[in-house]
Each structure stands twice: as C-alpha cells, then as structure tokens.
C-alpha atoms as a PDB file:
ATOM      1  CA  UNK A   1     -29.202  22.988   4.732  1.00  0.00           C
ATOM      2  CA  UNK A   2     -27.343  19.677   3.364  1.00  0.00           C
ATOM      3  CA  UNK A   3     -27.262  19.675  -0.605  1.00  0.00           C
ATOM      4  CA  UNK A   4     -29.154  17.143  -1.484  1.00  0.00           C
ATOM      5  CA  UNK A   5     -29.191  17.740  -5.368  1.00  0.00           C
ATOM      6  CA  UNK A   6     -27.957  15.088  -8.268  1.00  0.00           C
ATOM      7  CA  UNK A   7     -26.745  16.464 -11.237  1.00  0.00           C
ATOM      8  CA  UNK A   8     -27.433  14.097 -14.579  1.00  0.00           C
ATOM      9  CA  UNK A   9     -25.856  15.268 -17.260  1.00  0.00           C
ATOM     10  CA  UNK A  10     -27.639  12.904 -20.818  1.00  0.00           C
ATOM     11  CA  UNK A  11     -28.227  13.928 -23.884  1.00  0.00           C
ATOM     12  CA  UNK A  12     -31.225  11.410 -23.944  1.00  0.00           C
ATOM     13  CA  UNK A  13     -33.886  13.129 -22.592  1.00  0.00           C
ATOM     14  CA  UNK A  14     -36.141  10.053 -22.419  1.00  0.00           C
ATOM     15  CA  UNK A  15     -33.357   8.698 -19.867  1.00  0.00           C
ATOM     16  CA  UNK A  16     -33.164  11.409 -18.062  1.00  0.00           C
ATOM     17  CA  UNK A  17     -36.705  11.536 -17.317  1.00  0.00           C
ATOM     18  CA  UNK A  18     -36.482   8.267 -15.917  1.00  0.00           C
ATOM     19  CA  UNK A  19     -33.521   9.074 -13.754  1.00  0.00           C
ATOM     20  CA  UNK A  20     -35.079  12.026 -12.463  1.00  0.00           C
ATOM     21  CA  UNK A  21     -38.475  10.075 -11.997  1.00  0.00           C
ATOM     22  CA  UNK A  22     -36.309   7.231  -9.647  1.00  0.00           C
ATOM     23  CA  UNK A  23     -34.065   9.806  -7.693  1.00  0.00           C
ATOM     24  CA  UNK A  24     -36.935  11.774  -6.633  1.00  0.00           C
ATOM     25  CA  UNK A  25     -38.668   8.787  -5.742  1.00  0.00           C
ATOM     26  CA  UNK A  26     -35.652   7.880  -3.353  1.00  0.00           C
ATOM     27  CA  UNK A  27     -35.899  11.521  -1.999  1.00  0.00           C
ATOM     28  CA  UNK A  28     -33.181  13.307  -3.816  1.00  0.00           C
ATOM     29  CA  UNK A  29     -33.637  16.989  -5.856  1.00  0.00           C
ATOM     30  CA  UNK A  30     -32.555  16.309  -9.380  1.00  0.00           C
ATOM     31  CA  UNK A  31     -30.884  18.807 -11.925  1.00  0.00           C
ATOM     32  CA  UNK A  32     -30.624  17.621 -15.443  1.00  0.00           C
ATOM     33  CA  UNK A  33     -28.064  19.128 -18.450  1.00  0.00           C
ATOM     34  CA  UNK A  34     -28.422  17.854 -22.116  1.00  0.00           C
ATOM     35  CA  UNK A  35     -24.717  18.993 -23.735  1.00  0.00           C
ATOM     36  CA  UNK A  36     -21.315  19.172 -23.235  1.00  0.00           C
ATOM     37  CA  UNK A  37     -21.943  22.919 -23.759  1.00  0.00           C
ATOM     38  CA  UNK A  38     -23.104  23.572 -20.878  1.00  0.00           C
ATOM     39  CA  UNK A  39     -22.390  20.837 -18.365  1.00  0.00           C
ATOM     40  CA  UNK A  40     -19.741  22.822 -16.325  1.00  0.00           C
ATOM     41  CA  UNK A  41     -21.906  25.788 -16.105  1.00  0.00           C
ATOM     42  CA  UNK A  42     -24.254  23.582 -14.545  1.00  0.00           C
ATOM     43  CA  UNK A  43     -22.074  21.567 -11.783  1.00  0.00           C
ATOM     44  CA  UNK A  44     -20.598  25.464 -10.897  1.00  0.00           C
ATOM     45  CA  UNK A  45     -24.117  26.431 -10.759  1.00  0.00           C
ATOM     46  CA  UNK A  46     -26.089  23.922  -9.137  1.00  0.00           C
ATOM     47  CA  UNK A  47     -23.120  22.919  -6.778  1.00  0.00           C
ATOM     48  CA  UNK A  48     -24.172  19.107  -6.784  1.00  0.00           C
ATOM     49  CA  UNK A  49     -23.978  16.329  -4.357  1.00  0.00           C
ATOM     50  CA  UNK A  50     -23.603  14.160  -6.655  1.00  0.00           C
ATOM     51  CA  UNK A  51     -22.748  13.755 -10.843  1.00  0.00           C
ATOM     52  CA  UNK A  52     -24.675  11.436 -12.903  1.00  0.00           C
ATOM     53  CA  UNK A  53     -22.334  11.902 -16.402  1.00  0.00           C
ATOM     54  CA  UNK A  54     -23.074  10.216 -19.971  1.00  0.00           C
ATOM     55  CA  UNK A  55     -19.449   9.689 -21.744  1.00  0.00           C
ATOM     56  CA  UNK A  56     -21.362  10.653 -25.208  1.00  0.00           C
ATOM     57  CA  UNK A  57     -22.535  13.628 -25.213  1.00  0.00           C
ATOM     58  CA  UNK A  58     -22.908  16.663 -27.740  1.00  0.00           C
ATOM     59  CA  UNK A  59     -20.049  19.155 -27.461  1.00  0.00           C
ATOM     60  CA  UNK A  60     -17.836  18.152 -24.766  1.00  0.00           C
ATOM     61  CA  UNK A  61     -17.566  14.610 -24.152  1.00  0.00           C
ATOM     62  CA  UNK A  62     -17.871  13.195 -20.485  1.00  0.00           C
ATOM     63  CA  UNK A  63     -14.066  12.442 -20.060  1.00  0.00           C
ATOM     64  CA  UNK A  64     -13.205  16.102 -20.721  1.00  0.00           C
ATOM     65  CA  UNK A  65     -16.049  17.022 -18.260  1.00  0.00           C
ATOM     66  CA  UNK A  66     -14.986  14.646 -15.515  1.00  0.00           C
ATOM     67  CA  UNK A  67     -11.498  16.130 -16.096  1.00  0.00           C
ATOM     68  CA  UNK A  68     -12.487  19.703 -15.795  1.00  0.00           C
ATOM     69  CA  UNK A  69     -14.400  19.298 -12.353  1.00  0.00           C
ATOM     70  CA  UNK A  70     -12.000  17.106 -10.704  1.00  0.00           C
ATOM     71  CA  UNK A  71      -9.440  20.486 -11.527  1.00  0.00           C
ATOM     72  CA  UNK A  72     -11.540  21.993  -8.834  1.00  0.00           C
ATOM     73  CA  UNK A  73     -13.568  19.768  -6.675  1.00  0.00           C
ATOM     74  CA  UNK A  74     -14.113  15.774  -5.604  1.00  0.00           C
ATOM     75  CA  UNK A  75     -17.684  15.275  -6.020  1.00  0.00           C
ATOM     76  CA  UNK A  76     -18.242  12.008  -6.821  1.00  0.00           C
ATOM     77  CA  UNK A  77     -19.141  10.764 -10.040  1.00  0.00           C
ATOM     78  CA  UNK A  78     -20.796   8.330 -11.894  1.00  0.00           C
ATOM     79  CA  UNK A  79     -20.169   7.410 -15.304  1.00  0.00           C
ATOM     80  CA  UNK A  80     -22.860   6.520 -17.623  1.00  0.00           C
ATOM     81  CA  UNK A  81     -21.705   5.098 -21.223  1.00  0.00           C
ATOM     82  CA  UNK A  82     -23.260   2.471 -23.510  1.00  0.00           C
ATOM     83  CA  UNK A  83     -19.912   0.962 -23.396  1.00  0.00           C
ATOM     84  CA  UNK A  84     -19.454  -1.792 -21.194  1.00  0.00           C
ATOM     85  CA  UNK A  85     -15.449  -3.221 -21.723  1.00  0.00           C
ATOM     86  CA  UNK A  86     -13.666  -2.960 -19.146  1.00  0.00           C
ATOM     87  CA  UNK A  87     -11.177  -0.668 -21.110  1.00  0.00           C
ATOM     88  CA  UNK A  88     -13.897   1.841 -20.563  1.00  0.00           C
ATOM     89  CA  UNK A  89     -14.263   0.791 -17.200  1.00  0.00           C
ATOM     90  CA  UNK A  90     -10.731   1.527 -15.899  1.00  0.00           C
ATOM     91  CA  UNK A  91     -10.288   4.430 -18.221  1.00  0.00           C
ATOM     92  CA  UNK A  92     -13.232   6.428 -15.802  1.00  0.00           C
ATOM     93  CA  UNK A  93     -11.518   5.234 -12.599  1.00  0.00           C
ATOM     94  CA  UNK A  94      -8.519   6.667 -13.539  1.00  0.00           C
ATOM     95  CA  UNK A  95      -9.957  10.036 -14.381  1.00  0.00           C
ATOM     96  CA  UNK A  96     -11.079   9.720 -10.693  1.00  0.00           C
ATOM     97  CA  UNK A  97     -14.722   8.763 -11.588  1.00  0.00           C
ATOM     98  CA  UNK A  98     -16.198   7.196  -8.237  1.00  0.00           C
ATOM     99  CA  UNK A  99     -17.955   4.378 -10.103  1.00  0.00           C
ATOM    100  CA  UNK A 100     -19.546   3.446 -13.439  1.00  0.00           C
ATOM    101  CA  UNK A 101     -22.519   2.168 -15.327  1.00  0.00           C
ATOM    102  CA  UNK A 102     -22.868   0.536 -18.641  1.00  0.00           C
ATOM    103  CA  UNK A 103     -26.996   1.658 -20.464  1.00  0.00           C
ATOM    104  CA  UNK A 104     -29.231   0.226 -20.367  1.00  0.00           C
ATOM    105  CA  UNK A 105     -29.180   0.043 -16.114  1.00  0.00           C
ATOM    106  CA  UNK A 106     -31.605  -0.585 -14.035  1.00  0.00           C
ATOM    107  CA  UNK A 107     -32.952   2.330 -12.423  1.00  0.00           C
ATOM    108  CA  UNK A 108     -32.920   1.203  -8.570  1.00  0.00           C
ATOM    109  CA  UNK A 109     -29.617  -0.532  -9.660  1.00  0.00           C
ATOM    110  CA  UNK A 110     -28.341   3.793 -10.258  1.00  0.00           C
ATOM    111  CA  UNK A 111     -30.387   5.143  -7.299  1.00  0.00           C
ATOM    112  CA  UNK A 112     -28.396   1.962  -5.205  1.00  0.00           C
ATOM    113  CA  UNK A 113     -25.171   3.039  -6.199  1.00  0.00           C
ATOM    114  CA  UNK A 114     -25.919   6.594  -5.891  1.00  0.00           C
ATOM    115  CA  UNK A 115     -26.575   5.849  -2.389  1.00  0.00           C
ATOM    116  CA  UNK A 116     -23.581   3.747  -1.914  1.00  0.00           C
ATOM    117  CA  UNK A 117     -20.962   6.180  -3.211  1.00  0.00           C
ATOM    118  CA  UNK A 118     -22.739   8.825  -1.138  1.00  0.00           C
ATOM    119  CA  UNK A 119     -22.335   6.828   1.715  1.00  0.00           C
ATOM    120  CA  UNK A 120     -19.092   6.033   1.773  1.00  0.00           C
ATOM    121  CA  UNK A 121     -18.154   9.283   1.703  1.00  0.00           C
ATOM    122  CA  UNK A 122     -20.236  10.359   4.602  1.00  0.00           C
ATOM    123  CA  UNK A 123     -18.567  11.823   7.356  1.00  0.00           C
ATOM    124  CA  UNK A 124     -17.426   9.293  10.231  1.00  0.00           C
ATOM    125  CA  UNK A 125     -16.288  11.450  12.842  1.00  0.00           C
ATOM    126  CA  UNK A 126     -16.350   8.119  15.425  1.00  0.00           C
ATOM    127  CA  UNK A 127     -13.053   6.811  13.417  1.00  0.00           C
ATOM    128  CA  UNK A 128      -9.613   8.740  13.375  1.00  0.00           C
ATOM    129  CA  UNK A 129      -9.013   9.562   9.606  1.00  0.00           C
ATOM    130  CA  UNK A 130      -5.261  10.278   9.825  1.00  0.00           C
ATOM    131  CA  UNK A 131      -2.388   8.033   9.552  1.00  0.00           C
ATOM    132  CA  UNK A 132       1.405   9.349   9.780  1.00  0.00           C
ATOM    133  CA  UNK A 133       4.343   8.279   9.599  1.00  0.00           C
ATOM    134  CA  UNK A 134       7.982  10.649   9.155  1.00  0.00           C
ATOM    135  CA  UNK A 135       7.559  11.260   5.550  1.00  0.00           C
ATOM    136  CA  UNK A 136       3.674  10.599   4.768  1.00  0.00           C
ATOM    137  CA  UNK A 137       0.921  12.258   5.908  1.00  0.00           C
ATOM    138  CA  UNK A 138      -2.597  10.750   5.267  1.00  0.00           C
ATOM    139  CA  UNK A 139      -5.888  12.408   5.706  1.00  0.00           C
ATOM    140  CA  UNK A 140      -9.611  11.158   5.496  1.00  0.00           C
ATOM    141  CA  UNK A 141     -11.051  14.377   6.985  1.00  0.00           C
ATOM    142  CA  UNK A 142      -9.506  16.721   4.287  1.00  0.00           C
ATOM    143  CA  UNK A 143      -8.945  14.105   1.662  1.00  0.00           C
ATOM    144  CA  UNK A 144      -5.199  14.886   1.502  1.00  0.00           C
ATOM    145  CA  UNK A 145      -1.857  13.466   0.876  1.00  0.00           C
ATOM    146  CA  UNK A 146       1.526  14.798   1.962  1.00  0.00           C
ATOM    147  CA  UNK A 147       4.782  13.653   1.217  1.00  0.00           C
ATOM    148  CA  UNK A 148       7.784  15.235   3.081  1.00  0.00           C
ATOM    149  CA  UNK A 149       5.545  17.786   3.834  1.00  0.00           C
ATOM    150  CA  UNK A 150       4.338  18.810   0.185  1.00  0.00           C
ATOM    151  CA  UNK A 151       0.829  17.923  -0.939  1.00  0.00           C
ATOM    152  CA  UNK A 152       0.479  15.380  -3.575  1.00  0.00           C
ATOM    153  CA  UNK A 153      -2.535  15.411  -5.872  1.00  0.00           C
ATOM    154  CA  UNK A 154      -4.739  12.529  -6.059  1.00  0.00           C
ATOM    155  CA  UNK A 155      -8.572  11.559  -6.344  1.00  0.00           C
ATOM    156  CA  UNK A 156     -10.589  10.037  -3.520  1.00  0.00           C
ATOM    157  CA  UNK A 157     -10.776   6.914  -4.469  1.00  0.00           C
ATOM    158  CA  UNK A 158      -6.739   6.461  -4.376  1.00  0.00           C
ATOM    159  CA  UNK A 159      -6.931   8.293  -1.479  1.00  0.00           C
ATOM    160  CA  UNK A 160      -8.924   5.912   0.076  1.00  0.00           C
ATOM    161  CA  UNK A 161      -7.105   3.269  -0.856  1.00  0.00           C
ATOM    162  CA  UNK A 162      -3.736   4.246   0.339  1.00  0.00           C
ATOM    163  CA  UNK A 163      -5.522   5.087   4.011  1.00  0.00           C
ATOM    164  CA  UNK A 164      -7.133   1.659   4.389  1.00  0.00           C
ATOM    165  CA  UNK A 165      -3.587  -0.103   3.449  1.00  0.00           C
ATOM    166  CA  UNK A 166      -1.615   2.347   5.727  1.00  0.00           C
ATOM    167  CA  UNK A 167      -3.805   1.989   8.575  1.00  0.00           C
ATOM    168  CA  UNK A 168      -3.654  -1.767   8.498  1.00  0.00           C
ATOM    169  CA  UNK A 169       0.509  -1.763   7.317  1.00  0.00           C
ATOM    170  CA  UNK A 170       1.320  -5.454   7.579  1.00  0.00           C
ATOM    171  CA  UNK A 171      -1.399  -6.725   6.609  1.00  0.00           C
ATOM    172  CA  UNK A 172      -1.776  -8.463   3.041  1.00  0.00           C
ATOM    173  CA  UNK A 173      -5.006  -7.711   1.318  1.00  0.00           C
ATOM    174  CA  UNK A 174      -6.348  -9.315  -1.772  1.00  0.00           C
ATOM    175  CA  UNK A 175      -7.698  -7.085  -4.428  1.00  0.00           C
ATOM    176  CA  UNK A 176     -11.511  -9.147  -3.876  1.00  0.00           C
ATOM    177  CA  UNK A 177     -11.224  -7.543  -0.100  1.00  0.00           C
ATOM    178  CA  UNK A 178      -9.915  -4.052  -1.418  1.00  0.00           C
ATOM    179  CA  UNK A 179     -12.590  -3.764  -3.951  1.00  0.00           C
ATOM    180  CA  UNK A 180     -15.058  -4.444  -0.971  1.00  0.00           C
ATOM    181  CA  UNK A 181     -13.208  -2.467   1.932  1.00  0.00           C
ATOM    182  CA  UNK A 182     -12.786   0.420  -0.185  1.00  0.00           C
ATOM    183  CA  UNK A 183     -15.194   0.661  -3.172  1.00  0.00           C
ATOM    184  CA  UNK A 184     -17.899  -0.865  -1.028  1.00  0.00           C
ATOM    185  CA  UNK A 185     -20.222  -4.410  -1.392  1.00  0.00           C
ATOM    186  CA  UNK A 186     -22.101  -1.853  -4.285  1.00  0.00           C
ATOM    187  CA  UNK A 187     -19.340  -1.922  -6.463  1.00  0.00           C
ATOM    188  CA  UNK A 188     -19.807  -3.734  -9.589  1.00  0.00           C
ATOM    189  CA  UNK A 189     -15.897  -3.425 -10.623  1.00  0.00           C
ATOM    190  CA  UNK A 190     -13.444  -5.868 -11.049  1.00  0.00           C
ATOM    191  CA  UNK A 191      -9.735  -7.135  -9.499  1.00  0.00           C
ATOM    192  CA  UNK A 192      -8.117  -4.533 -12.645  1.00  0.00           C
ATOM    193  CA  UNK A 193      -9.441  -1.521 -10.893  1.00  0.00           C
ATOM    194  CA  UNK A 194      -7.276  -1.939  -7.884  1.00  0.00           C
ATOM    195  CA  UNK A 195      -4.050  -2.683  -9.850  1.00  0.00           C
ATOM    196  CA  UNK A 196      -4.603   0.705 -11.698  1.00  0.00           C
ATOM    197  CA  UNK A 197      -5.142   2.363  -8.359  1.00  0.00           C
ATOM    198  CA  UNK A 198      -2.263   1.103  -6.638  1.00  0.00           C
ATOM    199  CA  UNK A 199      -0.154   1.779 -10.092  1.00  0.00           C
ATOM    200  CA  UNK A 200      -0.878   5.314  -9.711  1.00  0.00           C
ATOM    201  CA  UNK A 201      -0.452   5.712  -6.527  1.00  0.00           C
ATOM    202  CA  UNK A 202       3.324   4.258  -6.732  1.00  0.00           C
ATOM    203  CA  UNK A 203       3.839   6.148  -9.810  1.00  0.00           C
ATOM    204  CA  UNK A 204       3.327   9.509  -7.400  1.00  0.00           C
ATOM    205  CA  UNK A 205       4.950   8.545  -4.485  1.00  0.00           C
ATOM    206  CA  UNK A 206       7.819   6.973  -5.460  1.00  0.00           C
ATOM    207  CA  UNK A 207      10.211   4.459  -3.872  1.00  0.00           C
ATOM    208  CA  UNK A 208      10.796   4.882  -0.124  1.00  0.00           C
ATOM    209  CA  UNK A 209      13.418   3.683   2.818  1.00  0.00           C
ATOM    210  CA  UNK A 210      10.886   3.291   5.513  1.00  0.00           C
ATOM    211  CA  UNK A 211       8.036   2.028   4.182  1.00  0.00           C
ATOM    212  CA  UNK A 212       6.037   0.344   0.333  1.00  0.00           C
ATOM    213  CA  UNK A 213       2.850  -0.744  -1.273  1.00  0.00           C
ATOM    214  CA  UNK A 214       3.947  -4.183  -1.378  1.00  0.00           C
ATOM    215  CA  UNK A 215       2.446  -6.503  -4.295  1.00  0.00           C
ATOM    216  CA  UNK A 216       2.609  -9.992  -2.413  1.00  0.00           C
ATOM    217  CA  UNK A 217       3.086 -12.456  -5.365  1.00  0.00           C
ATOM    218  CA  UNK A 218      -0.558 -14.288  -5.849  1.00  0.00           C
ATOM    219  CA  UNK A 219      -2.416 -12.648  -3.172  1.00  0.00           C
ATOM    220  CA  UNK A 220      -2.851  -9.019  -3.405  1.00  0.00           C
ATOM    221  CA  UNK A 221      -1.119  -5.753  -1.490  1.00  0.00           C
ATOM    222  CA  UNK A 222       0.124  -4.723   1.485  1.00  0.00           C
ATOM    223  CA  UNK A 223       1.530  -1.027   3.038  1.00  0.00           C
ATOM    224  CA  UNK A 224       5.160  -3.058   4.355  1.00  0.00           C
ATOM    225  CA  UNK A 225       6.979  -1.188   7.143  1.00  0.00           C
ATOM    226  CA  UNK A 226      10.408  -1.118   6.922  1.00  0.00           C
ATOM    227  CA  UNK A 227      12.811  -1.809   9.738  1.00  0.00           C
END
C-alpha cells in the first residue's frame, strides 16, 4: 500500500498538534519528531511521503537535517522557519528543499502546499519524461542527469527545471512562467529562486558546443540549440 505518512519534525509541540490535527483532516497519517536528535532516525524509520522540517530546532538544526536526507533520498520537503527574508528563502531551495513556509502559516495554506508538492511529483506515465541529446541525458522517471554518460548529482527541483527548458529548447521562458511551469500555481516563491536554480545547474554542467541555458537579456531563459 501507497505511503501516505507526513513526517513534521517541530520542536513546538503546540504546532505540531495543529499540523497533525489539519493533515489528518485532509486524510494523511502524520508522524511527529521534537529534536534534531532524533529527526533522521525518524525519516529512516517512518520512511515518509513527505517532510514537514522546522529550521530551529534542538540539537541538529533543519539545514543539517535537510542535508543529511537529501545524501540518500528526494523526498520532498518543506521548510518551516520563523524567518521570512528571502535570504532564508533561497538558502532552503538550494539545499534542495521543495518549498518553504515562514510561522505563523495558515494551516490549510501547509495542507495546500503539501498537496501541491505531492502532486507534482506524482507519476505521469501519459507524458514521455526523457529528453536526449549526444552528450545529455535527462530523466523524469528516475530523476536523473547524465552528462557524457556519467551521472551528475542534482535535486528535483533543478532537475525539473532543466527537463521543462530542454524539452521546449528554443523557447524563451520568463522566470514568472518557470516559477509556475515548474514549482507549480502553489508556489509562494519569487523570480530569485529560478536564477539560483539555473546558477547551479550551469555551475555543474559546464559550457557546451551543442547546446546552453541561455539567459535572454530582460526576459528570462532558454535551453539554445546550437547549430
């Protein structure tokens, strides 16, 4: 049977009772972890769906937590802090968090975007996932990169990004559509997140004869074919 199960991982345990109160509502089972301490032995245990992670916490802080499971798995994330700069924004998304929250929330606001992470990440087996061209190989089924044949390490969410501009090459994007196309009309981000992304992704795969991520001067992006 489908794991259905969110781990929240708050030191407050007033807030987590309120989490856990809204999730089940919306039909989800709901794990809860109160330290650092222990969150990893919790995500290995439980084997979530889902994360739900405060960035202050007792012990091990969230950032070091959302570094040690994206070492061994993509489940998304969501970051909960009482921080809301956008320096604290990006700094998640880079770890490979899937989205973020700044307390206090709204409770359906979390269960929303709970659901809207989780369902852009459902399967859509209707839709070929793969692009390829000589050198790069791109894959939405496996959530996997290759470049001249060797695999190149990178969260989802520049995963995802990558795919949607290489499956569209020629076509100039501006980061307002990317945020939408790829993070989805749930996320509350803003036109920073995809400059980061595509940053990162450049930084790993390096300048190329036959094709670029293209930054097109006052609009946005674009995966540019070379002839």
């Amino acid at each position: 049977m489908e794991n259905n199960t969110i781990l929240v991982i708050d030191d407050d345990r007033n807030i987590l009772a309120i989490i856990e109160l809204y999730l089940k509502k919306a039909g989800f089972e709901v794990a809860t972890c109160t330290t650092g301490y222990d969150a990893m032995a919790a995500f290995r245990q439980v084997k979530p769906t889902l994360v739900v992670l405060d960035v202050m916490l007792p012990g091990q802080d969230g950032w070091s937590i959302l570094h040690e499971i994206r070492k061994e798995s993509q489940t998304p994330v969501i970051m909960l802090t009482a921080k809301g700069d956008t320096g604290e924004r990006v700094r998640g998304l880079e770890l490979g968090a899937d989205d973020y929250i700044a307390k206090p929330f709204d409770s359906n606001e979390l269960v929303a975007r709970i659901k809207a992470v989780l369902r852009r990440l459902a399967p859509q087996t209707e839709v070929a996932r793969v692009v390829e061209f000589p050198d790069l190989y791109i894959s939405l089924e496996n959530y996997s990169v290759l470049l001249d044949g060797e695999p190149i390490d990178m969260p989802p969410k520049e995963i995802e990004l990558l795919y949607f501009l290489a499956s569209h090459s020629g076509m100039v994007f501006t980061r307002e559509q990317l945020l939408e196309q790829v993070w989805g009309f749930d996320f509350f981000g803003d036109s920073r997140t995809v400059d980061v992304h595509v940053k990162r992704i450049r930084e790993k795969l390096g300048e190329r004869e036959n094709w670029q991520l293209k930054t097109v001067w006052g609009v946005g992006y674009k995966f540019d074919i070379r002839q």
